[in-house]
Protein backbone atom coordinates (compact mmCIF):
# COMPACT_ATOMS: atom_id res chain seq x y z
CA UNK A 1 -159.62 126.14 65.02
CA UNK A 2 -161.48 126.63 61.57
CA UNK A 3 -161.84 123.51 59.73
CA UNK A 4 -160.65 124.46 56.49
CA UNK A 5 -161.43 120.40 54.77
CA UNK A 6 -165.18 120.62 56.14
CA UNK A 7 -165.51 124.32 54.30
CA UNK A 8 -163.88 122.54 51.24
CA UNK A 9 -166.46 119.78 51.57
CA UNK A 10 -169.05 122.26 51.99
CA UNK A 11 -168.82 124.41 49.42
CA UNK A 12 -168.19 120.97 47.26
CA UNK A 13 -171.48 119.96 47.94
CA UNK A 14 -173.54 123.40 47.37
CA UNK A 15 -171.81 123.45 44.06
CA UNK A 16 -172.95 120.14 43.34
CA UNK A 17 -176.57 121.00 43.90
CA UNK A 18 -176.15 124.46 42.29
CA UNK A 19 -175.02 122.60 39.06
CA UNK A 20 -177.87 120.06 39.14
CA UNK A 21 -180.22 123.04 39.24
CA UNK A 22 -178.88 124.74 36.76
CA UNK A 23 -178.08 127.49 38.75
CA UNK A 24 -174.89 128.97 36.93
CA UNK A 25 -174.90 132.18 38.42
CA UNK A 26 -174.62 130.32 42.20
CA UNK A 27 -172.22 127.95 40.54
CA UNK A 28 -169.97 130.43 39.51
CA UNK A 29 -170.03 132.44 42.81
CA UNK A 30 -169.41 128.73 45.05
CA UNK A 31 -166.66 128.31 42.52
CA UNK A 32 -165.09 131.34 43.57
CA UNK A 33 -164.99 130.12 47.26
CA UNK A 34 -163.91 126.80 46.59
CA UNK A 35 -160.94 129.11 44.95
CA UNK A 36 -160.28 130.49 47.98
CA UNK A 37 -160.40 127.87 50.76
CA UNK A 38 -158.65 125.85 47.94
CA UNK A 39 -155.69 128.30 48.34
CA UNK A 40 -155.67 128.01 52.20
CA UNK A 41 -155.81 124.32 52.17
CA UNK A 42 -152.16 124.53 50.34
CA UNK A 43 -151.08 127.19 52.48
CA UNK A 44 -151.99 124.94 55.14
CA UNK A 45 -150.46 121.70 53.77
CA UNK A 46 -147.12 124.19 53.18
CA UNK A 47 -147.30 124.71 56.57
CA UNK A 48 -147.40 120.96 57.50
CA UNK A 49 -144.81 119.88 54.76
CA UNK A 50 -142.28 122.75 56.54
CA UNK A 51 -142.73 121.52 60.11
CA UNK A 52 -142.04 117.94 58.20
CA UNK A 53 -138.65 119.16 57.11
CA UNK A 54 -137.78 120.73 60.46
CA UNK A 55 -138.91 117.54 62.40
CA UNK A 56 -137.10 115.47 59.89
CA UNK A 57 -133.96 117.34 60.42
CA UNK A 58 -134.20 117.23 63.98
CA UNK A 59 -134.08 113.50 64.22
CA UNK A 60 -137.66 113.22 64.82
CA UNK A 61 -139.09 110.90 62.47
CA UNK A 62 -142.54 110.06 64.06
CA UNK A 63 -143.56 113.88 63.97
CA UNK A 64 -141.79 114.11 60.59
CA UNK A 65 -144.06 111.42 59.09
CA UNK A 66 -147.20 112.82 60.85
CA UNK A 67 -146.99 116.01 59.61
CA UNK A 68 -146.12 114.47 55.97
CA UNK A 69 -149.38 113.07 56.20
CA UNK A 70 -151.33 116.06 57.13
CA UNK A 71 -149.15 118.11 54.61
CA UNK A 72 -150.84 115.22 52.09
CA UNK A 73 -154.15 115.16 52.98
CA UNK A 74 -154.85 119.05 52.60
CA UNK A 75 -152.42 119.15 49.78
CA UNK A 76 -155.38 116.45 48.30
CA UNK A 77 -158.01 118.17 49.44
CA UNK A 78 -157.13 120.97 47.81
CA UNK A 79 -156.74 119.83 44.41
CA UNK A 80 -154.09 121.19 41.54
CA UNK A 81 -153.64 125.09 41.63
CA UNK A 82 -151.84 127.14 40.07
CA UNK A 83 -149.62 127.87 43.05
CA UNK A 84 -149.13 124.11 43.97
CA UNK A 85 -145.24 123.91 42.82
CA UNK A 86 -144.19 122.17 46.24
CA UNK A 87 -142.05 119.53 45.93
CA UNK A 88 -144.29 116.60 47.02
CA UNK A 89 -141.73 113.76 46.76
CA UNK A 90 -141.16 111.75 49.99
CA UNK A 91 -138.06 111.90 52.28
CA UNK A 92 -136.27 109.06 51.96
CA UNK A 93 -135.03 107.06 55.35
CA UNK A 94 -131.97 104.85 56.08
CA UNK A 95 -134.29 102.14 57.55
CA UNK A 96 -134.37 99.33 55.43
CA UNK A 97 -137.59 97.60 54.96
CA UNK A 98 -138.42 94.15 56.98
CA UNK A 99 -137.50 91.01 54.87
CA UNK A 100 -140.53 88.87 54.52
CA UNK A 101 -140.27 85.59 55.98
CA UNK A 102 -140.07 82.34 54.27
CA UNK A 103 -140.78 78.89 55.31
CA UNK A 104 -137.03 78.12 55.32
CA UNK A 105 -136.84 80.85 58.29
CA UNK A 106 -139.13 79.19 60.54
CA UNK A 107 -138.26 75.42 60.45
């Protein structure tokens, strides 16, 4: 499977080192690429945030929160773009959190 973060990452860097150059011309055309794989990294994290819901409404939670993460860490990856208007609030769960134990709960 392509590893759309590592050609992120990649075309990060050579922009870096095109800018410390000087090179605006290479700059501009990296800039352009890191555009595009941009774009698939949120198509990708769409992908993950939709198998989220289905999970989710399927009663299973573990898969549900996996692919929330993976929907997250593409979605950051990616960056803001202009077609980034998902919804990126968390699903919210009927388990209540653990109450922290005191002192008074152990003796």
């Amino acid at each position: 499977m392509h590893d759309v973060l590592a050609e992120l990452q990649g075309y990060r860097n050579e922009l870096a080192q095109a800018q410390r150059r000087g090179d605006t011309e290479t700059a501009a055309a990296v800039q352009a690429e890191i555009d595009r794989v941009s774009a698939t990294a949120r198509s990708v994290a769409a992908s993950h945030a939709g198998d989220a819901a289905r999970h989710h409404d399927a009663g299973a939670h573990a898969l549900a929160a996996k692919a929330r993460a993976e929907a997250a860490r593409y979605r950051d990856a990616a960056g803001p773009g202009s077609d980034d208007t998902a919804d990126h609030t968390e699903l919210e769960t009927a388990v209540t959190p653990k109450r922290a134990r005191t002192r008074k709960d152990t003796v």
